[in-house]
PDB file of N, CA and C in Angstrom:
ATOM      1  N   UNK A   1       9.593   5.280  11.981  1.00  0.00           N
ATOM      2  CA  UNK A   1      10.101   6.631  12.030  1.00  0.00           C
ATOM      3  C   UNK A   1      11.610   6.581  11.848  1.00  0.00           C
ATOM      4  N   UNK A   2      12.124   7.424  10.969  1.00  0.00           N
ATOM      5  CA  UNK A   2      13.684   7.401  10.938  1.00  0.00           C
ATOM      6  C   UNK A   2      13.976   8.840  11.182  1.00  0.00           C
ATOM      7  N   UNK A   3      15.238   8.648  12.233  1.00  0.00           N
ATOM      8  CA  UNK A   3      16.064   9.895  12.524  1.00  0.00           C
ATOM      9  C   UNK A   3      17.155  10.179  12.138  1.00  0.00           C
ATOM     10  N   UNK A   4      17.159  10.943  11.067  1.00  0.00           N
ATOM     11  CA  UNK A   4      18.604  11.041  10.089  1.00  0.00           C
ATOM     12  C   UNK A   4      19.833  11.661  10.800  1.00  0.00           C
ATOM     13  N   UNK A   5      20.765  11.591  10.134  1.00  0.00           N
ATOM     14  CA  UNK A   5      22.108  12.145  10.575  1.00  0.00           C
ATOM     15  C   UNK A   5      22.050  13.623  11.441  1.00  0.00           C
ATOM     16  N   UNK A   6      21.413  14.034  10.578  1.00  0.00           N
ATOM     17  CA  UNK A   6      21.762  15.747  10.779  1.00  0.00           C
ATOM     18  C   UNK A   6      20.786  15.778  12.193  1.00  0.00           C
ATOM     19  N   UNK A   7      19.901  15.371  12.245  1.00  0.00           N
ATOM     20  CA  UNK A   7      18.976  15.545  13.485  1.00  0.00           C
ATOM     21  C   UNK A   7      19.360  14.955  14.570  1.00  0.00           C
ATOM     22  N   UNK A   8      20.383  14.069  14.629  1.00  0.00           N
ATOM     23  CA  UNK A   8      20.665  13.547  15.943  1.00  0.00           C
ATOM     24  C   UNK A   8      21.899  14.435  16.066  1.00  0.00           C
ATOM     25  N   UNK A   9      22.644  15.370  15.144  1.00  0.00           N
ATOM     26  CA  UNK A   9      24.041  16.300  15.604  1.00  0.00           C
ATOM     27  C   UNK A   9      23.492  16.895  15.821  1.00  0.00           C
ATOM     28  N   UNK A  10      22.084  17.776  15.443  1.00  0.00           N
ATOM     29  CA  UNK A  10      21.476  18.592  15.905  1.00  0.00           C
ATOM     30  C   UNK A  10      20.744  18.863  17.415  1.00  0.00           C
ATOM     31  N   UNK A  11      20.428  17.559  17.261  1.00  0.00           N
ATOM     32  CA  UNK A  11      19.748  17.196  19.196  1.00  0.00           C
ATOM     33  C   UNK A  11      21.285  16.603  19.801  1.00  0.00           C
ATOM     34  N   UNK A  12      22.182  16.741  19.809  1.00  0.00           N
ATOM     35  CA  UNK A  12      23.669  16.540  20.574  1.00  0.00           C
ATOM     36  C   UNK A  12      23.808  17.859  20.949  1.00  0.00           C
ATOM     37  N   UNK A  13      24.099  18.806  19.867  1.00  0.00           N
ATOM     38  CA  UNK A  13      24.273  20.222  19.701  1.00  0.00           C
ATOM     39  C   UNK A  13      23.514  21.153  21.420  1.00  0.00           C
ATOM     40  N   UNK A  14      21.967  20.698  21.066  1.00  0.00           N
ATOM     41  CA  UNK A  14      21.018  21.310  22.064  1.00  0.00           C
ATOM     42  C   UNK A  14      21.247  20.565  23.461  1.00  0.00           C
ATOM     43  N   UNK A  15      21.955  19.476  23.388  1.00  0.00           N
ATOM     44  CA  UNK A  15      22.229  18.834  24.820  1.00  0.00           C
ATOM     45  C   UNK A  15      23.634  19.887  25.365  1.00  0.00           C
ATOM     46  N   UNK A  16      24.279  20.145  24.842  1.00  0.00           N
ATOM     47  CA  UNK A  16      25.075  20.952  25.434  1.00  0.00           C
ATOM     48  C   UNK A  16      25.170  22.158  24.812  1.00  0.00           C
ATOM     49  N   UNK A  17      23.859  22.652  25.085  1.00  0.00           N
ATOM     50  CA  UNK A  17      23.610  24.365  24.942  1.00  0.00           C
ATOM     51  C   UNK A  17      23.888  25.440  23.653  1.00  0.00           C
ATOM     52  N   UNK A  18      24.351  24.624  22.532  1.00  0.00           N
ATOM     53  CA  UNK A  18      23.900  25.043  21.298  1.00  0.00           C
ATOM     54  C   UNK A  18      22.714  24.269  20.260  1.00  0.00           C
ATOM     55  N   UNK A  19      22.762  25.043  19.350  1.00  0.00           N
ATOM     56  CA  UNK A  19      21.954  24.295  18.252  1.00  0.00           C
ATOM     57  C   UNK A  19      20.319  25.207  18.030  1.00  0.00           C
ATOM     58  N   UNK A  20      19.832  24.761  17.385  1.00  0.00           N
ATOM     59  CA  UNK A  20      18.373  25.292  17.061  1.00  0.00           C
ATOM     60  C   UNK A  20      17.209  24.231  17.706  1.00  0.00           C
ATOM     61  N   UNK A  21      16.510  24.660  18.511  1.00  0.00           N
ATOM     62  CA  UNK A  21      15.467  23.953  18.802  1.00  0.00           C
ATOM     63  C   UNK A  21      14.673  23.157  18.348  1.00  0.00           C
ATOM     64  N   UNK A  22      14.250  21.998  17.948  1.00  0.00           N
ATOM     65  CA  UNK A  22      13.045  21.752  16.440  1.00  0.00           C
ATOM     66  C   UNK A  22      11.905  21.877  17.074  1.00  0.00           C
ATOM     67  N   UNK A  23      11.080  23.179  16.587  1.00  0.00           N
ATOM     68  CA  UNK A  23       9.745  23.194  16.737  1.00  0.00           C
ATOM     69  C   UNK A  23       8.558  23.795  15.711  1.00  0.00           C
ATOM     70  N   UNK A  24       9.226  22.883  14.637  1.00  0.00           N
ATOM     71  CA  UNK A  24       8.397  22.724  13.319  1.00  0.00           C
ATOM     72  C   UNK A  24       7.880  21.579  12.607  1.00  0.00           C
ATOM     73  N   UNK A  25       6.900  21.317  12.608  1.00  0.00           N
ATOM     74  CA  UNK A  25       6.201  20.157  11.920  1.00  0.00           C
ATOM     75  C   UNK A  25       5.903  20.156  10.258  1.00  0.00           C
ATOM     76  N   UNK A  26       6.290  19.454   9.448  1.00  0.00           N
ATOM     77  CA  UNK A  26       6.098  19.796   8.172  1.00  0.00           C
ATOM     78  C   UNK A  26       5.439  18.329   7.773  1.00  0.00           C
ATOM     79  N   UNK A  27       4.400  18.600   6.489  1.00  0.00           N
ATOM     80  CA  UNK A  27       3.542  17.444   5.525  1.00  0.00           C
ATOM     81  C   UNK A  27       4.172  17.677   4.604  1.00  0.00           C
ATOM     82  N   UNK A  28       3.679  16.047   3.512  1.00  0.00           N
ATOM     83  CA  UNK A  28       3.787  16.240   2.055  1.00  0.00           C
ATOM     84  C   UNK A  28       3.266  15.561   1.038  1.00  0.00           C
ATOM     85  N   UNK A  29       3.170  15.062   0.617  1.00  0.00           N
ATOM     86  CA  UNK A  29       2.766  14.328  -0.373  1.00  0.00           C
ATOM     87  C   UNK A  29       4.052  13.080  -1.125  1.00  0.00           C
ATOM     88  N   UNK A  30       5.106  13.261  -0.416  1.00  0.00           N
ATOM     89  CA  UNK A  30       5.928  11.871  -1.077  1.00  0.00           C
ATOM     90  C   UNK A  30       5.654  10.663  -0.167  1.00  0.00           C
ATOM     91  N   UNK A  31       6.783   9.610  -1.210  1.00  0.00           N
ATOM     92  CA  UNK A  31       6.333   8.336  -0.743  1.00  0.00           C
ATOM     93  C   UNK A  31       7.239   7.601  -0.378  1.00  0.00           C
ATOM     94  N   UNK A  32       8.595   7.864  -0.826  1.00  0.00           N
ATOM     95  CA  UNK A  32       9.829   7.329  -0.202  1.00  0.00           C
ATOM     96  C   UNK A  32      10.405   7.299   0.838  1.00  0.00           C
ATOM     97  N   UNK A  33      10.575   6.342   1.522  1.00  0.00           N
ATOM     98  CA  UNK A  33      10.890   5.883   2.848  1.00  0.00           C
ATOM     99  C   UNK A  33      12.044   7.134   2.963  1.00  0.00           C
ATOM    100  N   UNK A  34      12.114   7.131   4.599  1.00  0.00           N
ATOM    101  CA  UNK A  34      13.476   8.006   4.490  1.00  0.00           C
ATOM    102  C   UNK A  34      14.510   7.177   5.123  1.00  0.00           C
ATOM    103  N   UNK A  35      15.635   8.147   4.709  1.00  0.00           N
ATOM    104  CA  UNK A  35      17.174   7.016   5.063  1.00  0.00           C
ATOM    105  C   UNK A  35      17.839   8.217   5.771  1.00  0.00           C
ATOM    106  N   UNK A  36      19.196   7.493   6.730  1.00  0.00           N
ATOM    107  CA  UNK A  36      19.838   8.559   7.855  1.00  0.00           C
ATOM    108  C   UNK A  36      20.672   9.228   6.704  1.00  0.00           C
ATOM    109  N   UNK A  37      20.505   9.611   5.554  1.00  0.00           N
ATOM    110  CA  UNK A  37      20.988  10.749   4.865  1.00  0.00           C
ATOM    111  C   UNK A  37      19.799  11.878   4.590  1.00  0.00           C
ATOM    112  N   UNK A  38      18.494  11.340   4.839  1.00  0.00           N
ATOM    113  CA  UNK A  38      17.721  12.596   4.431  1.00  0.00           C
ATOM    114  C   UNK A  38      17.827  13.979   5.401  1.00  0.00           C
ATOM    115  N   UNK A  39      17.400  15.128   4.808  1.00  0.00           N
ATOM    116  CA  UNK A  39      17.648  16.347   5.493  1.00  0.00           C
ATOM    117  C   UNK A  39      15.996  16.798   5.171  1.00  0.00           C
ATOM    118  N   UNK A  40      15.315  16.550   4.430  1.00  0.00           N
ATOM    119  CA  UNK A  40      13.656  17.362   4.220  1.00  0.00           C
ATOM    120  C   UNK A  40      13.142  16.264   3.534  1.00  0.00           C
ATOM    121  N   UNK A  41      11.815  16.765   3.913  1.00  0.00           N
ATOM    122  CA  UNK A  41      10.700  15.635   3.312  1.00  0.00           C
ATOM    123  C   UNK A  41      11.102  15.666   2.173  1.00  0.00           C
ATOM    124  N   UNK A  42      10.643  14.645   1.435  1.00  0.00           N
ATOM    125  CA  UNK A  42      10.991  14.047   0.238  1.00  0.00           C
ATOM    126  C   UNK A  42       9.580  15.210  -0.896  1.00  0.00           C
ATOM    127  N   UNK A  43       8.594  15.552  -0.335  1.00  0.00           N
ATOM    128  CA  UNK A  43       7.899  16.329  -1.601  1.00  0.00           C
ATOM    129  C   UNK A  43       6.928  17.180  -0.481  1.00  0.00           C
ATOM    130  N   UNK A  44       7.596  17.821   0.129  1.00  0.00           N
ATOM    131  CA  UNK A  44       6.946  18.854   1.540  1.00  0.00           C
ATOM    132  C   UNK A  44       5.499  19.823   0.840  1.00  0.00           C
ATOM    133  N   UNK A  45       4.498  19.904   1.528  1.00  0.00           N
ATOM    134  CA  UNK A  45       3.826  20.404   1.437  1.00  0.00           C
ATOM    135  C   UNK A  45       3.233  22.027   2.226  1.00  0.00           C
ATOM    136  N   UNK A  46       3.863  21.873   3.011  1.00  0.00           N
ATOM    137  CA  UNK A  46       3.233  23.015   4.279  1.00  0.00           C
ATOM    138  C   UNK A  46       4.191  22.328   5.208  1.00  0.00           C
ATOM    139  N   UNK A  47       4.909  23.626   6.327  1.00  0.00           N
ATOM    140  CA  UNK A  47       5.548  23.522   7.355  1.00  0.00           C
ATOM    141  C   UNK A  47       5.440  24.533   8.407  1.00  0.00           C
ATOM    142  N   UNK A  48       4.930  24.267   9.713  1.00  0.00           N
ATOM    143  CA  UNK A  48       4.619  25.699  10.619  1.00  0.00           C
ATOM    144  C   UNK A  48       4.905  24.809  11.162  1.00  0.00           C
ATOM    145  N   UNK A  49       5.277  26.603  12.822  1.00  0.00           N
ATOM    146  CA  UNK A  49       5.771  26.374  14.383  1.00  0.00           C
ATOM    147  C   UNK A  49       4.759  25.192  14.790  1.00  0.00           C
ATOM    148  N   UNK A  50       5.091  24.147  15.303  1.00  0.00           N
ATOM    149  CA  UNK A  50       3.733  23.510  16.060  1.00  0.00           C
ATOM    150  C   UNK A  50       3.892  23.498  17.636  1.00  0.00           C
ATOM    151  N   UNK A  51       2.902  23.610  18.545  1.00  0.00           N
ATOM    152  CA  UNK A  51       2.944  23.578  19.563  1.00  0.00           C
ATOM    153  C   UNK A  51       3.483  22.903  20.121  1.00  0.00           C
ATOM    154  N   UNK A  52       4.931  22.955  21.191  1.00  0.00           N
ATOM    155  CA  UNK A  52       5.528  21.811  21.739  1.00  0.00           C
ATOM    156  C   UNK A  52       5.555  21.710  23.363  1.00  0.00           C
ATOM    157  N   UNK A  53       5.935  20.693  23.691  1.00  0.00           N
ATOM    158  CA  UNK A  53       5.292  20.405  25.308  1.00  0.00           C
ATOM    159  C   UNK A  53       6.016  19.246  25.166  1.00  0.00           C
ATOM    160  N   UNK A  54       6.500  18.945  26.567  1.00  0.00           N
ATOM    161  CA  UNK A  54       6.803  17.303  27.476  1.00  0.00           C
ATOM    162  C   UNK A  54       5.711  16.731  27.720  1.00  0.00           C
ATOM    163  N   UNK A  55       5.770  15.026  27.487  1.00  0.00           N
ATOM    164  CA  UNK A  55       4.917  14.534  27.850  1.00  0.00           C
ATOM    165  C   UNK A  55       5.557  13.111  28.856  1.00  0.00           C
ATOM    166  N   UNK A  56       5.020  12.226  29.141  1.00  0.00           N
ATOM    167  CA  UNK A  56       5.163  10.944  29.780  1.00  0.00           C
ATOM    168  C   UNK A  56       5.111   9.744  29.412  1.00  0.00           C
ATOM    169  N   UNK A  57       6.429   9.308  28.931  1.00  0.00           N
ATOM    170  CA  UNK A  57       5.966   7.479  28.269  1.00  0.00           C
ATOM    171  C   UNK A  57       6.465   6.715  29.637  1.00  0.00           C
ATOM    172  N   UNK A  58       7.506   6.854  29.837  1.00  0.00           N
ATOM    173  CA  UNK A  58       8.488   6.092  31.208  1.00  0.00           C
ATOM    174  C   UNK A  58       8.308   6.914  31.928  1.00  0.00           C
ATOM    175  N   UNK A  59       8.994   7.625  31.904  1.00  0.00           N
ATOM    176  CA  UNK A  59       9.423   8.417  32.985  1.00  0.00           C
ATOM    177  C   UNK A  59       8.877  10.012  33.131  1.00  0.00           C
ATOM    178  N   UNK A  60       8.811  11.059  34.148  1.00  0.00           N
ATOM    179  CA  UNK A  60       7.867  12.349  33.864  1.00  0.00           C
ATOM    180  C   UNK A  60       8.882  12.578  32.955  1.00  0.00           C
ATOM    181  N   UNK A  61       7.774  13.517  31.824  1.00  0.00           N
ATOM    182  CA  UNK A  61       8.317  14.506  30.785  1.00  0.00           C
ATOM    183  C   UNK A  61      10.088  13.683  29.665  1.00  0.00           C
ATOM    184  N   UNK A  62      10.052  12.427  29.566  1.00  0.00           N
ATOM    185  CA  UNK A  62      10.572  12.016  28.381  1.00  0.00           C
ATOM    186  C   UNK A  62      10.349  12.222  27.304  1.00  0.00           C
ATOM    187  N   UNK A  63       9.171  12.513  26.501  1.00  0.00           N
ATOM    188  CA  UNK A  63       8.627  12.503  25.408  1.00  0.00           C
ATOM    189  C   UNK A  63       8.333  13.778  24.896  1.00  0.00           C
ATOM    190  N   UNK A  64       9.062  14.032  23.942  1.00  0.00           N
ATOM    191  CA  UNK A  64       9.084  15.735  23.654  1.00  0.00           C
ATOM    192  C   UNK A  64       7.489  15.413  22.014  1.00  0.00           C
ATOM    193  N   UNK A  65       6.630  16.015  22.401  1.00  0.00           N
ATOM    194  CA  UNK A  65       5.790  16.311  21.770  1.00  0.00           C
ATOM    195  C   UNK A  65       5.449  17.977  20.881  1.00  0.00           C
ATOM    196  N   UNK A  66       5.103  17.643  19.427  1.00  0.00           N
ATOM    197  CA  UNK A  66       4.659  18.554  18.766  1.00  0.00           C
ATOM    198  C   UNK A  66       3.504  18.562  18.096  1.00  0.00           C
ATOM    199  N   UNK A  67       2.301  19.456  18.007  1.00  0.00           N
ATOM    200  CA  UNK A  67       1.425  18.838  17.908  1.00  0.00           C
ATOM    201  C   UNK A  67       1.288  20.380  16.883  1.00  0.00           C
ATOM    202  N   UNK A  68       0.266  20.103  15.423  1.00  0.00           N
ATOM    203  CA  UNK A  68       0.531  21.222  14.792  1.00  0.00           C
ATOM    204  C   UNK A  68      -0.824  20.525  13.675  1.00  0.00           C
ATOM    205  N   UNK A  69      -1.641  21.747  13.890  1.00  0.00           N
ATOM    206  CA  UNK A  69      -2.984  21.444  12.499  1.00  0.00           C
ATOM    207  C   UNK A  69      -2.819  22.446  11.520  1.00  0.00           C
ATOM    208  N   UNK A  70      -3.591  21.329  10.295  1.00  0.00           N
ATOM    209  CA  UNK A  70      -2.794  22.508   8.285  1.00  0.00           C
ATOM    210  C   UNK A  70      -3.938  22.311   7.930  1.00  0.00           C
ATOM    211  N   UNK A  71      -4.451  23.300   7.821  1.00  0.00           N
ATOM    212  CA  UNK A  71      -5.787  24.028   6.736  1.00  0.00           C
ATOM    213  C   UNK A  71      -5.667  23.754   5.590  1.00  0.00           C
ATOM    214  N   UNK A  72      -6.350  23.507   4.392  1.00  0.00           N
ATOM    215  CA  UNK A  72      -6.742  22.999   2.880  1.00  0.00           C
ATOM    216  C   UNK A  72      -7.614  23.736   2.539  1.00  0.00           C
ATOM    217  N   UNK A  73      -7.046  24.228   1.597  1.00  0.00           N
ATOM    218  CA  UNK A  73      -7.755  25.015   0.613  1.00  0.00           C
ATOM    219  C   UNK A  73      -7.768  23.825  -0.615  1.00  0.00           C
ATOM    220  N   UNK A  74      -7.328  23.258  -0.667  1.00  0.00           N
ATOM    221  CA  UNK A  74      -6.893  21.865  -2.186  1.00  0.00           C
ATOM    222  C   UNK A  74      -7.038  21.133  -1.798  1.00  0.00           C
ATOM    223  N   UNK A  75      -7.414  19.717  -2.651  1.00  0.00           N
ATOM    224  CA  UNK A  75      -7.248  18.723  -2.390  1.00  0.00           C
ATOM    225  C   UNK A  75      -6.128  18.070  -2.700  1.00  0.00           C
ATOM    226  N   UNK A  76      -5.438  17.372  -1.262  1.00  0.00           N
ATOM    227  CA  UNK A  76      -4.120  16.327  -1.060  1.00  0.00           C
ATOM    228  C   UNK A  76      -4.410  15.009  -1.086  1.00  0.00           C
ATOM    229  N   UNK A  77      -3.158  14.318  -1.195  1.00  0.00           N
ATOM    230  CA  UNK A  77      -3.164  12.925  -0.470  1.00  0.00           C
ATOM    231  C   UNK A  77      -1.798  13.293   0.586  1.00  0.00           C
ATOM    232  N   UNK A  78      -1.906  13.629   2.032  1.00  0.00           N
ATOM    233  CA  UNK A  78      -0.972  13.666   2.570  1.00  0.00           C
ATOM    234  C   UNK A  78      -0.430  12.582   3.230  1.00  0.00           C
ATOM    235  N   UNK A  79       0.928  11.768   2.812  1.00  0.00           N
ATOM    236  CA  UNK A  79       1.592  11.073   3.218  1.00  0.00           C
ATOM    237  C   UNK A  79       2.870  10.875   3.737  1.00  0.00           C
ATOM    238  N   UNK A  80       3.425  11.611   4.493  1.00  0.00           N
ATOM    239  CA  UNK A  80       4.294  12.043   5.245  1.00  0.00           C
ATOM    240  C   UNK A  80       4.283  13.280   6.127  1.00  0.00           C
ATOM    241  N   UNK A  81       5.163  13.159   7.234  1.00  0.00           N
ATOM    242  CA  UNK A  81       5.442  14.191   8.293  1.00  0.00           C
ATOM    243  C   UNK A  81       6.482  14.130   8.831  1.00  0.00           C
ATOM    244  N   UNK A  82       7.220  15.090   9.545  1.00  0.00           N
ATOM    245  CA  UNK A  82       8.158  15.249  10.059  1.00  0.00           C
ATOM    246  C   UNK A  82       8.511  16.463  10.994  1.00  0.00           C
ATOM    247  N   UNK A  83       9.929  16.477  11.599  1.00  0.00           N
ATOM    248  CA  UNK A  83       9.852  17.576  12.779  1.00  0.00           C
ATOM    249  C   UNK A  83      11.313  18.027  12.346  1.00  0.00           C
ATOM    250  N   UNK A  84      11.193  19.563  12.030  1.00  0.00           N
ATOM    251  CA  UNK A  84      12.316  20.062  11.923  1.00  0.00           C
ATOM    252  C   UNK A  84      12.806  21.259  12.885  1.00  0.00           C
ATOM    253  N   UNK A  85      13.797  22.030  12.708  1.00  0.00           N
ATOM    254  CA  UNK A  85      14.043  22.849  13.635  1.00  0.00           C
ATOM    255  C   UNK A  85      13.834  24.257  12.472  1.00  0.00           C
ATOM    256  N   UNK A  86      13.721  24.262  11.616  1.00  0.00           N
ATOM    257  CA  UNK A  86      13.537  26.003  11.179  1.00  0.00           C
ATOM    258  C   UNK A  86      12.631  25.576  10.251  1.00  0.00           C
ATOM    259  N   UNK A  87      11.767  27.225  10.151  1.00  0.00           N
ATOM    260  CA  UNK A  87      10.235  27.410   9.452  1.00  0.00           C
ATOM    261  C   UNK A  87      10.974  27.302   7.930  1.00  0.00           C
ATOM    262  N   UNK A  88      12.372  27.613   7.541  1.00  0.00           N
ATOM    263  CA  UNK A  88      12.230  27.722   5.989  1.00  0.00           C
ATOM    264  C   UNK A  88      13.010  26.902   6.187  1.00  0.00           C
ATOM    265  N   UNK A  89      13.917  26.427   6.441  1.00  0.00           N
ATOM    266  CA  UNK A  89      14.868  25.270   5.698  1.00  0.00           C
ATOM    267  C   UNK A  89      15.257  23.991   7.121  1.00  0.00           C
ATOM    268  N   UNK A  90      16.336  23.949   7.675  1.00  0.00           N
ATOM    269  CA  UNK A  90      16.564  23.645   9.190  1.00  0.00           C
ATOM    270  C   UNK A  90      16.727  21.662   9.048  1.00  0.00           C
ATOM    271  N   UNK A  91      17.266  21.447  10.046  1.00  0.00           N
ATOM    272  CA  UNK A  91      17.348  19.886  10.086  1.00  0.00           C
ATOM    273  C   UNK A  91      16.158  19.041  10.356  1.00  0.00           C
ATOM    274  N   UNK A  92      16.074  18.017   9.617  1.00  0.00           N
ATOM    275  CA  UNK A  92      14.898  17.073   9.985  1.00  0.00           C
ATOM    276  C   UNK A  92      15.317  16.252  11.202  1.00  0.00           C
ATOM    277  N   UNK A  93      14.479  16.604  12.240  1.00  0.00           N
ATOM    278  CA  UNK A  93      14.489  15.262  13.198  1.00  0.00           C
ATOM    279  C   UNK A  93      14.050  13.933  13.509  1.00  0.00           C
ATOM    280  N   UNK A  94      12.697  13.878  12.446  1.00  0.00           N
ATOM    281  CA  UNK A  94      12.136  12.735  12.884  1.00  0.00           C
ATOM    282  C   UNK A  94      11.401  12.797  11.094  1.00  0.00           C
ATOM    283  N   UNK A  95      11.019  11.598  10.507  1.00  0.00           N
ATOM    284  CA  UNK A  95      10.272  11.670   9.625  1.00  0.00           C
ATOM    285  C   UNK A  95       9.653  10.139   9.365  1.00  0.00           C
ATOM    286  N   UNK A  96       8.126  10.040   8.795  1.00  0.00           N
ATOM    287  CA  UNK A  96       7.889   8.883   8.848  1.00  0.00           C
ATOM    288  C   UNK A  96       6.772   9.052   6.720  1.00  0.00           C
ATOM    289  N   UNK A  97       7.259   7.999   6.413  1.00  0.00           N
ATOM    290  CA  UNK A  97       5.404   8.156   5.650  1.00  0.00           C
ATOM    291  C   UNK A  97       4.845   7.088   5.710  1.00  0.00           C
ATOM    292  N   UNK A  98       3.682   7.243   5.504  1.00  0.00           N
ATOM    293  CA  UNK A  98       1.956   6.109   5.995  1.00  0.00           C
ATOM    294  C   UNK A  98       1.009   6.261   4.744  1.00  0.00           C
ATOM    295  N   UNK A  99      -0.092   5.646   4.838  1.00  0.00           N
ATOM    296  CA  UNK A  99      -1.118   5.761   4.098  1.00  0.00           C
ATOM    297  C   UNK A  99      -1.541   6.968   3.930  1.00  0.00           C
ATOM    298  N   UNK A 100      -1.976   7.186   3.077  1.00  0.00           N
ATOM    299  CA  UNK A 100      -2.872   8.310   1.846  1.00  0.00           C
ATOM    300  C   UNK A 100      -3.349   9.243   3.199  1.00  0.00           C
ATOM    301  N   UNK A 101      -3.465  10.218   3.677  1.00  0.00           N
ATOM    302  CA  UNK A 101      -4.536  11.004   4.362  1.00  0.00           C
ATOM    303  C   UNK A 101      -4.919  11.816   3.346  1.00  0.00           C
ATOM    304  N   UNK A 102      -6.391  11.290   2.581  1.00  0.00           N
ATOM    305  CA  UNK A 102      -7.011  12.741   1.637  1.00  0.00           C
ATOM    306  C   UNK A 102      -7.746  13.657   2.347  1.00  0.00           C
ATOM    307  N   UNK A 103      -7.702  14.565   2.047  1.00  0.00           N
ATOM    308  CA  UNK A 103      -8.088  15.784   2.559  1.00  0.00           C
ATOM    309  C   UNK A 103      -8.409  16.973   1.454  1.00  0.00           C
ATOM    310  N   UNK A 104      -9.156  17.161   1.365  1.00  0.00           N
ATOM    311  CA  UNK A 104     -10.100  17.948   0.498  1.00  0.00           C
ATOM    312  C   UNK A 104     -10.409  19.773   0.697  1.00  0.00           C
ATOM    313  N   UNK A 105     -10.599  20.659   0.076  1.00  0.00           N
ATOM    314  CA  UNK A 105     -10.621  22.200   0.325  1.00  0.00           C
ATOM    315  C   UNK A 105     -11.425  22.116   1.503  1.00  0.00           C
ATOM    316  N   UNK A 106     -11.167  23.152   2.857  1.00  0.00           N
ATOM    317  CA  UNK A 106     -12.018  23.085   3.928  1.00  0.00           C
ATOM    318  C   UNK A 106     -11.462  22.463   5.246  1.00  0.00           C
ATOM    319  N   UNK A 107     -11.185  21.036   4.844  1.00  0.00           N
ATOM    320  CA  UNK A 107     -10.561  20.074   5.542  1.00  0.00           C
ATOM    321  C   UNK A 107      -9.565  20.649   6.744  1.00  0.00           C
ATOM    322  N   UNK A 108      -9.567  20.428   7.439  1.00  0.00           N
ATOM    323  CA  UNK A 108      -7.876  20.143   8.311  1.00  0.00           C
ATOM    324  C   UNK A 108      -7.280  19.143   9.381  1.00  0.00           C
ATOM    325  N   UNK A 109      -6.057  18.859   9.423  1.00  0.00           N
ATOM    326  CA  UNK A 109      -5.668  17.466   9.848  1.00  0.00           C
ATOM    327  C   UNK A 109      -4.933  18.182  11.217  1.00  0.00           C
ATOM    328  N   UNK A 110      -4.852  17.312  11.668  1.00  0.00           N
ATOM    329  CA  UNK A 110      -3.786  17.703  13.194  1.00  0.00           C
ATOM    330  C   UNK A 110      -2.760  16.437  13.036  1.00  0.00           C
ATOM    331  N   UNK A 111      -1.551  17.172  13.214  1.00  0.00           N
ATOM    332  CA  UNK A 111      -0.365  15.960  13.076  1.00  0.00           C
ATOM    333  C   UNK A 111       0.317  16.317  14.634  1.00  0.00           C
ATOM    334  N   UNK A 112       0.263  14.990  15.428  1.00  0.00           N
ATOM    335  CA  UNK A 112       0.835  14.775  16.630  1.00  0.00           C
ATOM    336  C   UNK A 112       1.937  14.071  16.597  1.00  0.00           C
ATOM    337  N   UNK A 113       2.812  14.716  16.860  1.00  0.00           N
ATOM    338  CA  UNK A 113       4.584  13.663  16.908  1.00  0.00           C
ATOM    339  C   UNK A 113       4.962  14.038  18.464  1.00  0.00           C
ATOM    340  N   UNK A 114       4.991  12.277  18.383  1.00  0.00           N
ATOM    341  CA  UNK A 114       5.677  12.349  19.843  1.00  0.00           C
ATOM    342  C   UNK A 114       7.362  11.451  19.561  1.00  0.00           C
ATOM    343  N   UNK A 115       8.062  12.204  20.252  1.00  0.00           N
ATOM    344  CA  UNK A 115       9.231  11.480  20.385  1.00  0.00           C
ATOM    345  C   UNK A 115       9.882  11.047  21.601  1.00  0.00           C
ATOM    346  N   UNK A 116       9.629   9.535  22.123  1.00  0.00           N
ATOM    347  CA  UNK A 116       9.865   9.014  23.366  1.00  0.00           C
ATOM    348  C   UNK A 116      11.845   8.832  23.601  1.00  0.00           C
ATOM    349  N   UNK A 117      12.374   9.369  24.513  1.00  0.00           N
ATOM    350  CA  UNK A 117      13.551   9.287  24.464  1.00  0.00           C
ATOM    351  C   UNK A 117      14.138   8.523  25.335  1.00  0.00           C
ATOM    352  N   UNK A 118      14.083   6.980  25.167  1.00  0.00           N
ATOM    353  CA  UNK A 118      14.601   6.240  25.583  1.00  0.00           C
ATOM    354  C   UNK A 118      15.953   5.608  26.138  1.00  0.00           C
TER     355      UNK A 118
END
């Protein structure tokens, strides 16, 4: 998982009471690793509010979790995800890509990001 530039000024920002919240999960279909200059997925597919909540790795409630499922009408190969703070544009906080998830008209995936803050 890489956390680019803009997302860690952005989570500084919200530590002392400004900034935008990130509670958006976005897919896509690219394949290029990301680097601490990226700002958006590399070939985004769909991005909505996803449900967010504290969870527990160490310590109570370290782990800020978003958890967010995308309906298919088409068939994808979705290989990437990420967590941003706004539905149309906004900073990336976290982004990773993995193997192929195909997914076919009908289909839908649930993407769980947890971020343990160590």
């Amino acid at each position: 998982m890489t956390v680019p530039t803009a997302g860690k000024a952005e989570a500084a920002e919200l530590l002392v009471g400004a900034g935008t919240a990130f509670s958006n999960v976005a897919i896509g279909t690219g394949t290029t690793n990301f680097a601490a200059t990226s700002t958006q997925l590399n070939n985004e597919y769909s991005r909505d509010t996803a449900t967010t909540s504290t969870d527990t790795t160490d310590v109570t409630g370290d782990t800020a979790k978003f958890v967010k499922s995308f309906s298919f009408t088409e068939s994808k190969a979705i290989t990437e995800a990420g967590v941003l703070n706004n539905k149309a544009a906004g900073d990336l906080l976290a982004a990773q890509t993995f193997s192929a998830v195909n997914v076919a008209s009908g289909d839908s995936l649930e993407i769980t990001y947890k971020i343990d803050l160590d």
